[in-house]
C-alpha atoms as a PDB file:
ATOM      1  CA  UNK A   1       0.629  -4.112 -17.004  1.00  0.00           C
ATOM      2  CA  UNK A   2       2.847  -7.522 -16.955  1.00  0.00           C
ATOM      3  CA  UNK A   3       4.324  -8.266 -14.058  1.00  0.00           C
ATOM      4  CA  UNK A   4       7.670 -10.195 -14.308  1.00  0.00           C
ATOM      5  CA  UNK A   5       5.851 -13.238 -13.012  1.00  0.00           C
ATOM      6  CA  UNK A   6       3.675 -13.475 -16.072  1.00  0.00           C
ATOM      7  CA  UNK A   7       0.384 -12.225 -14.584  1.00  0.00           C
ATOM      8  CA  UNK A   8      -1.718  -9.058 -15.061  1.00  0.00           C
ATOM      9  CA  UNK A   9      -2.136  -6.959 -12.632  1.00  0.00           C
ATOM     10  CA  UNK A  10      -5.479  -5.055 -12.214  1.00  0.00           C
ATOM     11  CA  UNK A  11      -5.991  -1.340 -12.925  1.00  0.00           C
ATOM     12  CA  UNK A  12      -7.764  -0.858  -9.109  1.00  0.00           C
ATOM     13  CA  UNK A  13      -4.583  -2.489  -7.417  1.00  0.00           C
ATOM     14  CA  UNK A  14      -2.109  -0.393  -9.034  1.00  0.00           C
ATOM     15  CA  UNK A  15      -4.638   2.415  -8.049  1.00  0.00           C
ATOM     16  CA  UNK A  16      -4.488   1.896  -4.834  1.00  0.00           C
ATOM     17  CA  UNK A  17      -0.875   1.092  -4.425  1.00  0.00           C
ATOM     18  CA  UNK A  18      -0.244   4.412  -5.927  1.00  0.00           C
ATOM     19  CA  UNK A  19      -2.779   6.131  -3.603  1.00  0.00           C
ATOM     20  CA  UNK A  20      -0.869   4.535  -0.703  1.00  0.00           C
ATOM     21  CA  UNK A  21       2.690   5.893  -2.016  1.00  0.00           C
ATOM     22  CA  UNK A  22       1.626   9.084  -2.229  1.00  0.00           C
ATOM     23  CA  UNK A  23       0.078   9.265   0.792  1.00  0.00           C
ATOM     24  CA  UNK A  24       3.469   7.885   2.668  1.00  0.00           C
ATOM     25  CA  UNK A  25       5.586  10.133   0.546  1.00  0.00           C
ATOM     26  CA  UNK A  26       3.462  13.702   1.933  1.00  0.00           C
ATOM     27  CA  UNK A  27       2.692  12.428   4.852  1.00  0.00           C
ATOM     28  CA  UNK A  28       6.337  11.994   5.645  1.00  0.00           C
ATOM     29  CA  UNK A  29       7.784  14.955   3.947  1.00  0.00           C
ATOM     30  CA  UNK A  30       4.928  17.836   4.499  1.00  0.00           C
ATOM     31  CA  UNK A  31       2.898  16.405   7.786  1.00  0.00           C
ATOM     32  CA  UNK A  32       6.267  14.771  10.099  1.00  0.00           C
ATOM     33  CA  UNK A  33       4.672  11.211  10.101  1.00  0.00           C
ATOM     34  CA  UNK A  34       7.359   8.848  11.259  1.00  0.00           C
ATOM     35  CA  UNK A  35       6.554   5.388  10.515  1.00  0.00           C
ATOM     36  CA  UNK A  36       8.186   4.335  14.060  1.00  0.00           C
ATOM     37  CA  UNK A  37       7.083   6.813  16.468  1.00  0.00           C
ATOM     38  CA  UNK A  38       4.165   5.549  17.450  1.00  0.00           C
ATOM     39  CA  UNK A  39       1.713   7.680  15.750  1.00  0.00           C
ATOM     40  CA  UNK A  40      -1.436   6.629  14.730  1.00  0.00           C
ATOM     41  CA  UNK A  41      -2.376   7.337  11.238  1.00  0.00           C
ATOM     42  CA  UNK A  42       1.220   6.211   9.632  1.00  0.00           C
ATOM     43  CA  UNK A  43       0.128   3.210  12.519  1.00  0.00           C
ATOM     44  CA  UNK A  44      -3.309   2.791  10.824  1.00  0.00           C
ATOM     45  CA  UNK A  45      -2.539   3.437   6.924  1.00  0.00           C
ATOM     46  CA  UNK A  46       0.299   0.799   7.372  1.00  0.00           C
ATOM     47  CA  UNK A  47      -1.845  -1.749   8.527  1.00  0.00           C
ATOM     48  CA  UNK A  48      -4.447  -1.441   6.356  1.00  0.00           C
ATOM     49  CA  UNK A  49      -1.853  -1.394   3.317  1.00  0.00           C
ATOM     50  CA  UNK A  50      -0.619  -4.559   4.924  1.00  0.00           C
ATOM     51  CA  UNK A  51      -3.975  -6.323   5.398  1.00  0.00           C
ATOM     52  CA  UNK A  52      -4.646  -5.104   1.532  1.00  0.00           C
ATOM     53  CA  UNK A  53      -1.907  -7.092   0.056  1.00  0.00           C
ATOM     54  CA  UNK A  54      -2.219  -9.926   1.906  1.00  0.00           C
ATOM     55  CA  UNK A  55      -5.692 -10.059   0.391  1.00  0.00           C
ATOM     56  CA  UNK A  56      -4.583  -9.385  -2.928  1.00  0.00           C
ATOM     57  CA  UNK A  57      -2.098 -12.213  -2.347  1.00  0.00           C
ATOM     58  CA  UNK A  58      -4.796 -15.030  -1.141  1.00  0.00           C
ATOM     59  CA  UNK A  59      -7.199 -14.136  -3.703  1.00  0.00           C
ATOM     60  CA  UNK A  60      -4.732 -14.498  -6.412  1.00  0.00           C
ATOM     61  CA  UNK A  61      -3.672 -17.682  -5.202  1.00  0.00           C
ATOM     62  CA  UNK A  62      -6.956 -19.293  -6.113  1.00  0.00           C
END
């Protein structure tokens, strides 16, 4: 898939980012996680989404 930057992005990233949708989109309509509250899974999954696209980032970068 082309990004509007010109690159490609890989197959396992887009995986995952879709992984990490779905998971905020039931977890906040079917299980009452509020990304706020100070709950720990939303807590934890945000993080770790976080920490995953700042790797993504630096790798790309060379």
């Amino acid at each position: 898939m082309a990004l509007s930057i010109g690159r490609t992005s890989s197959p396992a990233i887009t995986a995952i980012g879709t992984v990490v949708a779905l998971v905020a989109i039931i977890g906040t309509q079917y299980l009452g996680w509020e990304w706020s509250s100070g709950q720990f899974v939303p807590m934890l999954i945000g993080v770790a989404a976080a920490v995953i696209a700042v790797v993504v980032v630096l790798t790309r970068r060379g």
